[in-house]
Structure formats: C-alpha cells, structure tokens
PDB file of N, CA and C in Angstrom:
ATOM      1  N   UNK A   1       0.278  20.850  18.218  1.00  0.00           N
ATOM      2  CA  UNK A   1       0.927  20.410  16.999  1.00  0.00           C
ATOM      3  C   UNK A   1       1.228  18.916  17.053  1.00  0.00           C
ATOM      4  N   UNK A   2       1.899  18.627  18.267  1.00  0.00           N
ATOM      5  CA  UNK A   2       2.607  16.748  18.372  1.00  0.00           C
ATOM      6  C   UNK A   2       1.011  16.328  18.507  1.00  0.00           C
ATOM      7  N   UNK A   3      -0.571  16.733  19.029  1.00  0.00           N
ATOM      8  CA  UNK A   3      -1.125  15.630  19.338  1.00  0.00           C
ATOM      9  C   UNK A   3      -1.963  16.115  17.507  1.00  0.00           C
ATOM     10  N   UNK A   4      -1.807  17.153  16.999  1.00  0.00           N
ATOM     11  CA  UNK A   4      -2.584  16.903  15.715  1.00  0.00           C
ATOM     12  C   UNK A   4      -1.788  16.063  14.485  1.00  0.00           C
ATOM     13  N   UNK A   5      -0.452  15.858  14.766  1.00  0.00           N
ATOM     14  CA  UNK A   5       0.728  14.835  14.019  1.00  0.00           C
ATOM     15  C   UNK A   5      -0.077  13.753  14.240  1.00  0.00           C
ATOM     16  N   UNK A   6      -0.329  13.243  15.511  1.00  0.00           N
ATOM     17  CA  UNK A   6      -0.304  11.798  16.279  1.00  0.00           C
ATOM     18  C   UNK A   6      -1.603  11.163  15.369  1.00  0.00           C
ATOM     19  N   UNK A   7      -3.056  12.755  15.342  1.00  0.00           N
ATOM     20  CA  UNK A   7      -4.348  11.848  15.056  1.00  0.00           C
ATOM     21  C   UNK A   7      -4.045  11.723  13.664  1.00  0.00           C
ATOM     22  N   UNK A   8      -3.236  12.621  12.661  1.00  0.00           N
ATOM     23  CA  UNK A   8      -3.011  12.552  10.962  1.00  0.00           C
ATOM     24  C   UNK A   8      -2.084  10.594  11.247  1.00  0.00           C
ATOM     25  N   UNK A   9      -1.185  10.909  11.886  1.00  0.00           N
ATOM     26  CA  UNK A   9      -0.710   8.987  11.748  1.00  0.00           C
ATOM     27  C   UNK A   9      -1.001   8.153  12.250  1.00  0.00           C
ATOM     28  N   UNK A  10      -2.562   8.608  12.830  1.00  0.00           N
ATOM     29  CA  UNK A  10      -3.456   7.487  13.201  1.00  0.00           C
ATOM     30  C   UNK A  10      -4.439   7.152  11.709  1.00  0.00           C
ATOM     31  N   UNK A  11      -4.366   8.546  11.135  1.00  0.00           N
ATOM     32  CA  UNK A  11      -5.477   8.205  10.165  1.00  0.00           C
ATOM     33  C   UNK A  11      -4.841   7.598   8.984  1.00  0.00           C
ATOM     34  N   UNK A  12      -3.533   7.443   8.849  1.00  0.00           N
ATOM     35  CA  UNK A  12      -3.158   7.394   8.242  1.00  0.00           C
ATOM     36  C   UNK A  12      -2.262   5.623   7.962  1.00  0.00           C
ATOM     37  N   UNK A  13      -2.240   5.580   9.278  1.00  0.00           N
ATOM     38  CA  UNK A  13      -2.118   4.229   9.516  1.00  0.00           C
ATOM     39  C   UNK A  13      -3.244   2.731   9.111  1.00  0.00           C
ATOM     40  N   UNK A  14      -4.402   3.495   9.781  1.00  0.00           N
ATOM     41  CA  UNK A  14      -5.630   2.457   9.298  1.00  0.00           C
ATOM     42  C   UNK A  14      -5.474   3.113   7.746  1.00  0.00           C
ATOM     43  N   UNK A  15      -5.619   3.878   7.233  1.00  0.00           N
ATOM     44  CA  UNK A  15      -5.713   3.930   5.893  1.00  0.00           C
ATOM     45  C   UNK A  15      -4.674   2.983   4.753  1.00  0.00           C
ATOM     46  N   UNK A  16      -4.034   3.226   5.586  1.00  0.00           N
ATOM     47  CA  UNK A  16      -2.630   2.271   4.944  1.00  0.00           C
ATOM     48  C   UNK A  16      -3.111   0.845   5.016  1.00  0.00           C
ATOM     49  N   UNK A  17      -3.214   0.619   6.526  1.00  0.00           N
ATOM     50  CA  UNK A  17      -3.439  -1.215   6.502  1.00  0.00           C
ATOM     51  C   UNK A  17      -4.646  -1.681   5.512  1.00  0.00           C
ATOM     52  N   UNK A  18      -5.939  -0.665   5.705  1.00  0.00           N
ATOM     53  CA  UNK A  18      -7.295  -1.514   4.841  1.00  0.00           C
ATOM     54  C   UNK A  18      -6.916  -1.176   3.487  1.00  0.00           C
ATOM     55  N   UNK A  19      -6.057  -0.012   2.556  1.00  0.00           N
ATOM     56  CA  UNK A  19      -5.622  -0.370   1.547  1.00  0.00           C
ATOM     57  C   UNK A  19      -4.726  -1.510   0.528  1.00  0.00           C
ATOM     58  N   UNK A  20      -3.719  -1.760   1.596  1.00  0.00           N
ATOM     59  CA  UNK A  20      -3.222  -2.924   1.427  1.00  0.00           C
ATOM     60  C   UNK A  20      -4.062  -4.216   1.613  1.00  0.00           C
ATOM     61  N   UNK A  21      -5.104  -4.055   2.700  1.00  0.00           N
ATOM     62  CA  UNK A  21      -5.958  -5.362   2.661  1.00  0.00           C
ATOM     63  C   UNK A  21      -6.930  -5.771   1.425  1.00  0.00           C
ATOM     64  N   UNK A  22      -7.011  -4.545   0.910  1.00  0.00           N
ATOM     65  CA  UNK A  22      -8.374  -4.601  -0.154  1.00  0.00           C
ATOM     66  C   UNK A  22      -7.678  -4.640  -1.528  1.00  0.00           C
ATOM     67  N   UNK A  23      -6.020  -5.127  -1.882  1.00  0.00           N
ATOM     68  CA  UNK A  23      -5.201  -5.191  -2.774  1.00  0.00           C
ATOM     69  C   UNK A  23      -5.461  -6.607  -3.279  1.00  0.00           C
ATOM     70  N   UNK A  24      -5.741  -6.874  -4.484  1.00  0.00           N
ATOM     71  CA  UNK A  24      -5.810  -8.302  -5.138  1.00  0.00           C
ATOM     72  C   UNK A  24      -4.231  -8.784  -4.799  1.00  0.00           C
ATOM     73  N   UNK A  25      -4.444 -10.122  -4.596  1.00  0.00           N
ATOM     74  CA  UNK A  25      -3.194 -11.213  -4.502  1.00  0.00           C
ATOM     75  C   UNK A  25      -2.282 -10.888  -6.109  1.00  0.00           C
ATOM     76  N   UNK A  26      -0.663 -11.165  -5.990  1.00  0.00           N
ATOM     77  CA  UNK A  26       0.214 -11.248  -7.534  1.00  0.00           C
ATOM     78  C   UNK A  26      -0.186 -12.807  -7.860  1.00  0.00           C
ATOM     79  N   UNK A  27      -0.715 -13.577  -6.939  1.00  0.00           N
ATOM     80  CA  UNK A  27      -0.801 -15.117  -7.145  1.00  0.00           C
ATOM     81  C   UNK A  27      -1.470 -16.017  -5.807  1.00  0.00           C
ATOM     82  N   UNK A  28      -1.986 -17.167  -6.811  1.00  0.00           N
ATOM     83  CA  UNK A  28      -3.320 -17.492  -5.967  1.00  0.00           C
ATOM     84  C   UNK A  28      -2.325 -18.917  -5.132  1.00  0.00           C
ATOM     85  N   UNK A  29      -1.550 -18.682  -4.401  1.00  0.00           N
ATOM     86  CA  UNK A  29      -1.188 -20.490  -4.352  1.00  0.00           C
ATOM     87  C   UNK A  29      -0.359 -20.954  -5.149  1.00  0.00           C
ATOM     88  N   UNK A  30      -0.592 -22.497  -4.726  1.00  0.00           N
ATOM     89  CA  UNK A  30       0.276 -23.500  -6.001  1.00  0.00           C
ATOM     90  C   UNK A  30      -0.148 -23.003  -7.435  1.00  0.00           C
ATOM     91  N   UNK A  31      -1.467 -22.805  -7.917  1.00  0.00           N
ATOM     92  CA  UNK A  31      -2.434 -22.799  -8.951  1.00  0.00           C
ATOM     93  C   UNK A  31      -1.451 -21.422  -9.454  1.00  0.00           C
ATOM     94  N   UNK A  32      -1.224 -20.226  -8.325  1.00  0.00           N
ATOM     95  CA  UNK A  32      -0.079 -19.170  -9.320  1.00  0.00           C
ATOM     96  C   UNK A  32       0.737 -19.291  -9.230  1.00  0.00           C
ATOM     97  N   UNK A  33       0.910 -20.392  -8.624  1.00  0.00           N
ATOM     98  CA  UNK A  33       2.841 -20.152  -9.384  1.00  0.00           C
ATOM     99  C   UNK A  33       2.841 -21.493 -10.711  1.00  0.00           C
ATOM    100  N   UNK A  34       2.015 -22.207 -11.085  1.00  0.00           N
ATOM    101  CA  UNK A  34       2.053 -22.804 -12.183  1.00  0.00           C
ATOM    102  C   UNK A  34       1.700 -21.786 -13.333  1.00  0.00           C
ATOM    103  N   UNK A  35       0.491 -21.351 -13.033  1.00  0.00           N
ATOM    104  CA  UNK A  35      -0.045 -20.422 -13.973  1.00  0.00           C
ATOM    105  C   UNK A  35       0.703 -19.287 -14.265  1.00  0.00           C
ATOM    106  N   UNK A  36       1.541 -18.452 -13.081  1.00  0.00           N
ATOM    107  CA  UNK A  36       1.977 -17.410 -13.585  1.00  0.00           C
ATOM    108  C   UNK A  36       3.261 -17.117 -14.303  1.00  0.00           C
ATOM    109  N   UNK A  37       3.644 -18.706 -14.792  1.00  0.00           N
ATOM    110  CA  UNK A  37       4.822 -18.662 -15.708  1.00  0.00           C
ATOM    111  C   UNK A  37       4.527 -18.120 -17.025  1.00  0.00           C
ATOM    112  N   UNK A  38       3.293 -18.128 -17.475  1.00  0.00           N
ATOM    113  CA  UNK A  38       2.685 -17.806 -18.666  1.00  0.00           C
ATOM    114  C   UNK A  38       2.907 -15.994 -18.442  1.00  0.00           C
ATOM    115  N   UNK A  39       2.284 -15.513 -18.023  1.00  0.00           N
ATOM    116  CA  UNK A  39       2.540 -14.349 -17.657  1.00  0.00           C
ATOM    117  C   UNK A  39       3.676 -13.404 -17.414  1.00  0.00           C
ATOM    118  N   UNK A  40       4.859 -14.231 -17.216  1.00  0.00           N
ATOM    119  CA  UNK A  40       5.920 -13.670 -17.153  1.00  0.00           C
ATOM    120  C   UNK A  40       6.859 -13.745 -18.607  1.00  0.00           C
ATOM    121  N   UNK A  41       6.055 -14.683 -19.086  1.00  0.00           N
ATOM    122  CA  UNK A  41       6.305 -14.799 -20.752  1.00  0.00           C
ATOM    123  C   UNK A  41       5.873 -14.014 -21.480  1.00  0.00           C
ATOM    124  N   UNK A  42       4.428 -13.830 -21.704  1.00  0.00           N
ATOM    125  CA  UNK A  42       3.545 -13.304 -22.681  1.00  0.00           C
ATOM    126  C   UNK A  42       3.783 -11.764 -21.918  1.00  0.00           C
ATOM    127  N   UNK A  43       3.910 -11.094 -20.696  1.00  0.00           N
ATOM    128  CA  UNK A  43       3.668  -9.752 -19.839  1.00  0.00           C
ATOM    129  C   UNK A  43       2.654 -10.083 -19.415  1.00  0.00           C
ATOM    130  N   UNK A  44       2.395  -9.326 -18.778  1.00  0.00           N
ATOM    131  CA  UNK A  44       0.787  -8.458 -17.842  1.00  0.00           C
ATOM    132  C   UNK A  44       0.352  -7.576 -17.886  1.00  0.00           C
ATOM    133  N   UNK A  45      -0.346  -6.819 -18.317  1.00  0.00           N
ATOM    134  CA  UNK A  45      -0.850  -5.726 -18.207  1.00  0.00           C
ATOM    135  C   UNK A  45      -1.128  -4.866 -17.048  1.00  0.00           C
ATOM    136  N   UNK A  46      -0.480  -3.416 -16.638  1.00  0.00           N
ATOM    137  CA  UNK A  46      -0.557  -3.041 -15.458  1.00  0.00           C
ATOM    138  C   UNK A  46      -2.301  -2.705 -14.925  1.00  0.00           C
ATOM    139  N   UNK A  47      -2.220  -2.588 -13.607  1.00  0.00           N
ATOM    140  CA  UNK A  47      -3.523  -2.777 -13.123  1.00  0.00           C
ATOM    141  C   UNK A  47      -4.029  -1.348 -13.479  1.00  0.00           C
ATOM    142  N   UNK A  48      -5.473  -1.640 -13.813  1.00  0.00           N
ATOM    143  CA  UNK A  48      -6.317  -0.164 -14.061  1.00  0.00           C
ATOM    144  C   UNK A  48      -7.286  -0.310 -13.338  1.00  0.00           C
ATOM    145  N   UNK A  49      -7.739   1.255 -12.749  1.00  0.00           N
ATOM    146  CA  UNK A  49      -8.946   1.328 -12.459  1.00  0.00           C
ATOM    147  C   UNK A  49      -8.225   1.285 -10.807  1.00  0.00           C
ATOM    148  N   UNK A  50      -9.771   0.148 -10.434  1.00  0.00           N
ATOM    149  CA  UNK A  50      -8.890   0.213  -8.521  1.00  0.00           C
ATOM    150  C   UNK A  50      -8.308  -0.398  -8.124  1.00  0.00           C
ATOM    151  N   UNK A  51      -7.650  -1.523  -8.851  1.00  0.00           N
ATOM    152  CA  UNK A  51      -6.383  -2.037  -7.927  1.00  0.00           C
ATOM    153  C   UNK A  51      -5.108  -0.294  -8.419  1.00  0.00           C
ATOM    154  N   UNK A  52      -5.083   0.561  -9.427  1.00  0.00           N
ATOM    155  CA  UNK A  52      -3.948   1.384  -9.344  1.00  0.00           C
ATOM    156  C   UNK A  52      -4.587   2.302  -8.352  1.00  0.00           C
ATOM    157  N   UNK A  53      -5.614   2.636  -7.910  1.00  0.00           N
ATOM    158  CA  UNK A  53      -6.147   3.546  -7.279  1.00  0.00           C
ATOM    159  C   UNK A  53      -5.836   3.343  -5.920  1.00  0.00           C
ATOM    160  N   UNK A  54      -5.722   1.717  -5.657  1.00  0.00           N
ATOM    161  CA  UNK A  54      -5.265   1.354  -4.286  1.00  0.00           C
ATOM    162  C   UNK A  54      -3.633   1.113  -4.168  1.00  0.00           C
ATOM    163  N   UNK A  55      -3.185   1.100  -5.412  1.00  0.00           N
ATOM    164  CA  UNK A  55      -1.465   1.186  -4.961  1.00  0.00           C
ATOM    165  C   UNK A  55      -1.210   2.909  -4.693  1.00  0.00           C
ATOM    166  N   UNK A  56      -1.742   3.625  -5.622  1.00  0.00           N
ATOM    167  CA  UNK A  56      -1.713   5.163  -4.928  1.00  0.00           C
ATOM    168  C   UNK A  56      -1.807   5.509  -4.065  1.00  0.00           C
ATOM    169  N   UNK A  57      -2.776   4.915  -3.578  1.00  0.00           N
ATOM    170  CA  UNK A  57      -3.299   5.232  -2.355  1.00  0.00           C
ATOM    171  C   UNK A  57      -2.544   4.678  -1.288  1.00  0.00           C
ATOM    172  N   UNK A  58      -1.797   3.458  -1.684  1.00  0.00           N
ATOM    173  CA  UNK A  58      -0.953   2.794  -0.232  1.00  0.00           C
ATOM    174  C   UNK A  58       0.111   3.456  -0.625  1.00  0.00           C
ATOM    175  N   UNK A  59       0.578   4.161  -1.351  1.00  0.00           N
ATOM    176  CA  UNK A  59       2.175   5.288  -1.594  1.00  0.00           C
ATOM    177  C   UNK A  59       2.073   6.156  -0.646  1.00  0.00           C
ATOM    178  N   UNK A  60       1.274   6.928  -1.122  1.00  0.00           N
ATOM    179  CA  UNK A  60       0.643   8.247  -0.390  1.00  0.00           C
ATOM    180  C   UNK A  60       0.856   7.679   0.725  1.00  0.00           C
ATOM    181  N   UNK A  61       0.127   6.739   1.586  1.00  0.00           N
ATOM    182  CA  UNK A  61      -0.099   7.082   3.134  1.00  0.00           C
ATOM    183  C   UNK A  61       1.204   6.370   3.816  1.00  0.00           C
ATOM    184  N   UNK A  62       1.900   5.516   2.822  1.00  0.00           N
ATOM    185  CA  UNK A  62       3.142   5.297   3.390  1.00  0.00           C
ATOM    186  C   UNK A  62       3.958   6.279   3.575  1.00  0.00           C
ATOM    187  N   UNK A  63       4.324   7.263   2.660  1.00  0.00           N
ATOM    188  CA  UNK A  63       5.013   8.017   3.055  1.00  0.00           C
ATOM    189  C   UNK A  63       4.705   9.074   3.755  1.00  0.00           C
ATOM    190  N   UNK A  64       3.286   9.167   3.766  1.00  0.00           N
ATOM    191  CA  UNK A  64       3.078  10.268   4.527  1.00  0.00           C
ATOM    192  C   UNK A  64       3.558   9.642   6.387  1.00  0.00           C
ATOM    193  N   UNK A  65       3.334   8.287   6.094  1.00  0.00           N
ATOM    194  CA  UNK A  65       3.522   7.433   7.735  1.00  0.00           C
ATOM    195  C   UNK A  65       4.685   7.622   7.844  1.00  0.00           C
ATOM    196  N   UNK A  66       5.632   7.450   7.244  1.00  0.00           N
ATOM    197  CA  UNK A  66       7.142   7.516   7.375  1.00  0.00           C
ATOM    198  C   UNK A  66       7.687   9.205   8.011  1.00  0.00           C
ATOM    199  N   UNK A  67       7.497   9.944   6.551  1.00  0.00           N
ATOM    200  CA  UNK A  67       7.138  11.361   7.310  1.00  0.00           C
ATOM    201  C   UNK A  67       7.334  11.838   8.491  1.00  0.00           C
ATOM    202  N   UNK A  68       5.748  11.336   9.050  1.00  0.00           N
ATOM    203  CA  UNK A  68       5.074  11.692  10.137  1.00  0.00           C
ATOM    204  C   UNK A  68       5.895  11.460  11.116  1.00  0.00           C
ATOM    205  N   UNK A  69       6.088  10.023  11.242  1.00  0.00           N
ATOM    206  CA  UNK A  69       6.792   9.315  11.956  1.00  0.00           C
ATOM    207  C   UNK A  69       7.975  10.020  12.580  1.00  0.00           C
ATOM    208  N   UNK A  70       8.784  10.391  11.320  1.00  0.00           N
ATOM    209  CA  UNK A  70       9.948  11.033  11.143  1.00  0.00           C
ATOM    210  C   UNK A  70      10.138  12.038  12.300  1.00  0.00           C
ATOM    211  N   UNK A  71       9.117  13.024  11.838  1.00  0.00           N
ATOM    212  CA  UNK A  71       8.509  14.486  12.008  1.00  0.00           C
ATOM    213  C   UNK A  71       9.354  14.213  13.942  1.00  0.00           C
ATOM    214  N   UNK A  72       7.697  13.344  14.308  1.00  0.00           N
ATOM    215  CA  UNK A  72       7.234  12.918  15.729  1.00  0.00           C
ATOM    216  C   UNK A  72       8.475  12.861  16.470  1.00  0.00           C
ATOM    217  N   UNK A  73       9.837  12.243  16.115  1.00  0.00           N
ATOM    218  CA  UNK A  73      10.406  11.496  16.821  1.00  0.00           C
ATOM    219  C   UNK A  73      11.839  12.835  17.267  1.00  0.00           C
ATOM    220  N   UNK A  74      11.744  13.926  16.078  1.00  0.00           N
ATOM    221  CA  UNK A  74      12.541  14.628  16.087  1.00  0.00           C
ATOM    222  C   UNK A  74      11.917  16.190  17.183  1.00  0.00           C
ATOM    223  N   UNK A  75      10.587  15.925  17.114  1.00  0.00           N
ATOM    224  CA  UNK A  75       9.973  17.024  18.197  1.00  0.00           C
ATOM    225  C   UNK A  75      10.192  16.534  19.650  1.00  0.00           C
ATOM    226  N   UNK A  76       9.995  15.399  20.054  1.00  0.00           N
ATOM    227  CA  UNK A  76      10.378  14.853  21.058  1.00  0.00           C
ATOM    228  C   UNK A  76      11.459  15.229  21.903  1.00  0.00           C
TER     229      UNK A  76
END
C-alpha cells in the first residue's frame, strides 16, 4: 500500500511540475506590466481550451500531492 502511495506521488509530482511548466506567462516582463494595465481596465477573458485544461490539470494533481502526502506521513 505505502510503496503503491509513493509511485501515485511520484506520478503525480512530475505531472504537476510539466503542467505548470507548459502554463502561458500572466505577463511578459517590463512590456506586461505596461501593457497589462489595459487589461485590467477593459477585463480578460478567461483562458479556453488548453491553458484551462492545464490549470485543471495542475488542481487535480496538487491536491491529489497534498493528499497523498498527507496520507504517507500518517501511515508512518
């Protein structure tokens, strides 16, 4: 049971980090924070498609990491 926990928050870990890696920037630099005053004026439109597919996806495996984590420390 503790070593099939361990490989789910292994998988779950890389899943987490390359989701967050493959997440578009809120702002590019100097260039967004000039630019993104406009945006906080006019709104933004929330992300569709795969940047929401990749915030789902980094929910999910966060909490499942937390969880897990949780789980692990209390079998011990």
């Amino acid at each position: 049971m503790k070593i099939f926990l361990m490989v789910i928050l292994a998988i779950a870990s890389i899943v987490l980090i390359g989701s967050i890696l493959l997440q578009s920037g809120n702002s590019a630099g100097l260039s967004g924070s000039i630019g993104g005053g406009a945006e906080q004026i006019f709104g933004k439109r929330k992300a569709r498609g795969y940047d929401a597919l990749l915030g789902k996806i980094t929910t999910i495996c966060a909490v499942l990491f937390i969880l897990i984590s949780i789980v692990l420390v209390i079998l011990e």
